[in-house]
C-alpha atoms as a PDB file:
ATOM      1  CA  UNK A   1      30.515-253.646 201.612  1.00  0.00           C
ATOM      2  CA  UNK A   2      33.942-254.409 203.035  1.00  0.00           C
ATOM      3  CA  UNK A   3      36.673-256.689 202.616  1.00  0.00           C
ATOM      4  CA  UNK A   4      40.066-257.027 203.954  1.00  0.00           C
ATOM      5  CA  UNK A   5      43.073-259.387 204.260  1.00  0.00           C
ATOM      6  CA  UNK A   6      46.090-258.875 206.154  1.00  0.00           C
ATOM      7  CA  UNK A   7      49.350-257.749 204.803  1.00  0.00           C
ATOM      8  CA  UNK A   8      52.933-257.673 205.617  1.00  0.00           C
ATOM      9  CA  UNK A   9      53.424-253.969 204.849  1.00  0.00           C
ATOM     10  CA  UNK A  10      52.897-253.912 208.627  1.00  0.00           C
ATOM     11  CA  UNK A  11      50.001-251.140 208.347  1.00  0.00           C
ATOM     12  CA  UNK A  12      46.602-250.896 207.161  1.00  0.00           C
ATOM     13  CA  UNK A  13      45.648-250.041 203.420  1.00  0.00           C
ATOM     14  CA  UNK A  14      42.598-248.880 201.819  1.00  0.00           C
ATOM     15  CA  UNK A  15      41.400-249.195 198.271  1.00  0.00           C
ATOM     16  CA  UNK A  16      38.518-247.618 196.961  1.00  0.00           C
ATOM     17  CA  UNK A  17      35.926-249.303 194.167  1.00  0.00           C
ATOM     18  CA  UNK A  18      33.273-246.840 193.819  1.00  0.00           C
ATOM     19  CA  UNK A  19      31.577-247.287 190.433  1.00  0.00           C
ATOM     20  CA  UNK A  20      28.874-245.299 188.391  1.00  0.00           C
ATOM     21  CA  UNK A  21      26.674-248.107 189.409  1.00  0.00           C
ATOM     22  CA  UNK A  22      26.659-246.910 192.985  1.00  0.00           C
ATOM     23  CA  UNK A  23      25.981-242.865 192.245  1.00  0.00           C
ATOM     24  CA  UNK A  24      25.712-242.300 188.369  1.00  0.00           C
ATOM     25  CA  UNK A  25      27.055-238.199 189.428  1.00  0.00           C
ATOM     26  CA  UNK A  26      30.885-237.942 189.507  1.00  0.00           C
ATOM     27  CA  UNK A  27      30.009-235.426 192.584  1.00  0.00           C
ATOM     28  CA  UNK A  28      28.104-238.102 194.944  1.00  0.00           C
ATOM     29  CA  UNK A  29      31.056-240.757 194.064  1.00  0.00           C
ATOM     30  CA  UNK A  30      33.529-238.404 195.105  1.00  0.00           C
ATOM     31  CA  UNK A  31      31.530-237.139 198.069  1.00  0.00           C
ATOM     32  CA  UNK A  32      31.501-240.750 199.100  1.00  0.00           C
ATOM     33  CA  UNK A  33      35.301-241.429 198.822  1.00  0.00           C
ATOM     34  CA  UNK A  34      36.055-238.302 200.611  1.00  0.00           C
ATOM     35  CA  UNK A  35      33.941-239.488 203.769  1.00  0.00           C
ATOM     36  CA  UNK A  36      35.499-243.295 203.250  1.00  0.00           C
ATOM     37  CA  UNK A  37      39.031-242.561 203.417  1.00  0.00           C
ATOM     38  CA  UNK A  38      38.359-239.529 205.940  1.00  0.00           C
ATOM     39  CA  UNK A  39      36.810-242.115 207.956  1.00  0.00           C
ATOM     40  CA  UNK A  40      40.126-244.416 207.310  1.00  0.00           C
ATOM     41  CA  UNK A  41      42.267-242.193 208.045  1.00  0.00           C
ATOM     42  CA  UNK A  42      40.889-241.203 212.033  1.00  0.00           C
ATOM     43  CA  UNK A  43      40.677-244.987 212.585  1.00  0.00           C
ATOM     44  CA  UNK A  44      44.118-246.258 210.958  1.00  0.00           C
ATOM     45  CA  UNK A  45      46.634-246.119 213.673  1.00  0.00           C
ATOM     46  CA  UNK A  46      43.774-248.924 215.383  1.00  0.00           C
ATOM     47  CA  UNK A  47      43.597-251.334 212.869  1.00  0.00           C
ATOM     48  CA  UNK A  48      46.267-254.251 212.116  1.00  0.00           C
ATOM     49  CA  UNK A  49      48.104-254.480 209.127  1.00  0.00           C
ATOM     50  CA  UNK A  50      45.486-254.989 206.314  1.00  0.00           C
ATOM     51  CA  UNK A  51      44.744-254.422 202.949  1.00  0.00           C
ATOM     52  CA  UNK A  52      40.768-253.212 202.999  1.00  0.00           C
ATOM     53  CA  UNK A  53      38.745-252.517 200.061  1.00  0.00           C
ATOM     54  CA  UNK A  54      35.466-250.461 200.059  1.00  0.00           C
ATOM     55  CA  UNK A  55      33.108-251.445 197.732  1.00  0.00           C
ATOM     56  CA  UNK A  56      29.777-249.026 197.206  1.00  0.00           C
ATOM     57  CA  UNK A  57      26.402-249.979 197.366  1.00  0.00           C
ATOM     58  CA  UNK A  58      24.018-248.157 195.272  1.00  0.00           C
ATOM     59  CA  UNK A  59      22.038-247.190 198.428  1.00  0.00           C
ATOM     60  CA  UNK A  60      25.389-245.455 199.613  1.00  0.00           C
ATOM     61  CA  UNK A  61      24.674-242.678 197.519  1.00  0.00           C
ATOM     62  CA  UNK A  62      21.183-242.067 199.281  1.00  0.00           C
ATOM     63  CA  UNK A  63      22.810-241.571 202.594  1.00  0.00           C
ATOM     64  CA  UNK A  64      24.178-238.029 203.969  1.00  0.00           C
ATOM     65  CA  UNK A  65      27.518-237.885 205.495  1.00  0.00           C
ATOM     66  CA  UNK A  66      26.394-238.788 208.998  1.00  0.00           C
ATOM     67  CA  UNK A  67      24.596-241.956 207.850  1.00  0.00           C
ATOM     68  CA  UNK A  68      27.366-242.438 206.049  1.00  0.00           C
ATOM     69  CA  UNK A  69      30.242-242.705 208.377  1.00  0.00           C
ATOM     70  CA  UNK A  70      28.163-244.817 211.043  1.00  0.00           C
ATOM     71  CA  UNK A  71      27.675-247.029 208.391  1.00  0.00           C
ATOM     72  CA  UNK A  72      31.418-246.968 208.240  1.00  0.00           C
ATOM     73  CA  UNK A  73      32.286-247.255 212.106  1.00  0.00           C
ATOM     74  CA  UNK A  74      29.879-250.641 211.895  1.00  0.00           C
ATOM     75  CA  UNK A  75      31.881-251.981 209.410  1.00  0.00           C
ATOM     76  CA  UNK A  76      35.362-250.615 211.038  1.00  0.00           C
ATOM     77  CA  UNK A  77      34.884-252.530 213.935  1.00  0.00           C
ATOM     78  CA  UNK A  78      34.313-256.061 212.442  1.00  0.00           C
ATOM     79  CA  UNK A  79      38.232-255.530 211.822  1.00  0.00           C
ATOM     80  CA  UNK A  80      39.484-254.578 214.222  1.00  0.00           C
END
């Protein structure tokens, strides 16, 4: 799940609210953060200034790293 709101930092945050009720394993959590702000951080120069926040869904931790980061360009693009 993502939300966002613009800023006047004049480029694009991310914030990160993955909790043990998404992957109880420390490892999936930080698997998942590592392919969020990977993902971020390809797309960032194309987004406006914003402030987004990630928020992990417990079926996020069921999904390998490709499922993962389509999921992620789907949601990208509804900002920008």
């Amino acid at each position: 799940m993502l939300k966002w709101t613009p800023n006047d930092t004049g480029r694009a945050r991310l914030g990160l609210a993955i909790s043990r009720k998404c992957a109880k394993q420390a490892v999936v959590r930080q698997r998942i953060k590592r392919v969020i702000r990977e993902s971020f951080r390809q797309r960032r120069l194309a987004f406006p200034a914003v402030d987004i926040v990630v928020m992990c869904r417990p079926d996020a931790a069921r999904l390998d790293k490709r499922r993962l980061r389509e999921a992620l360009e789907r949601q990208w693009q509804s900002i920008g």
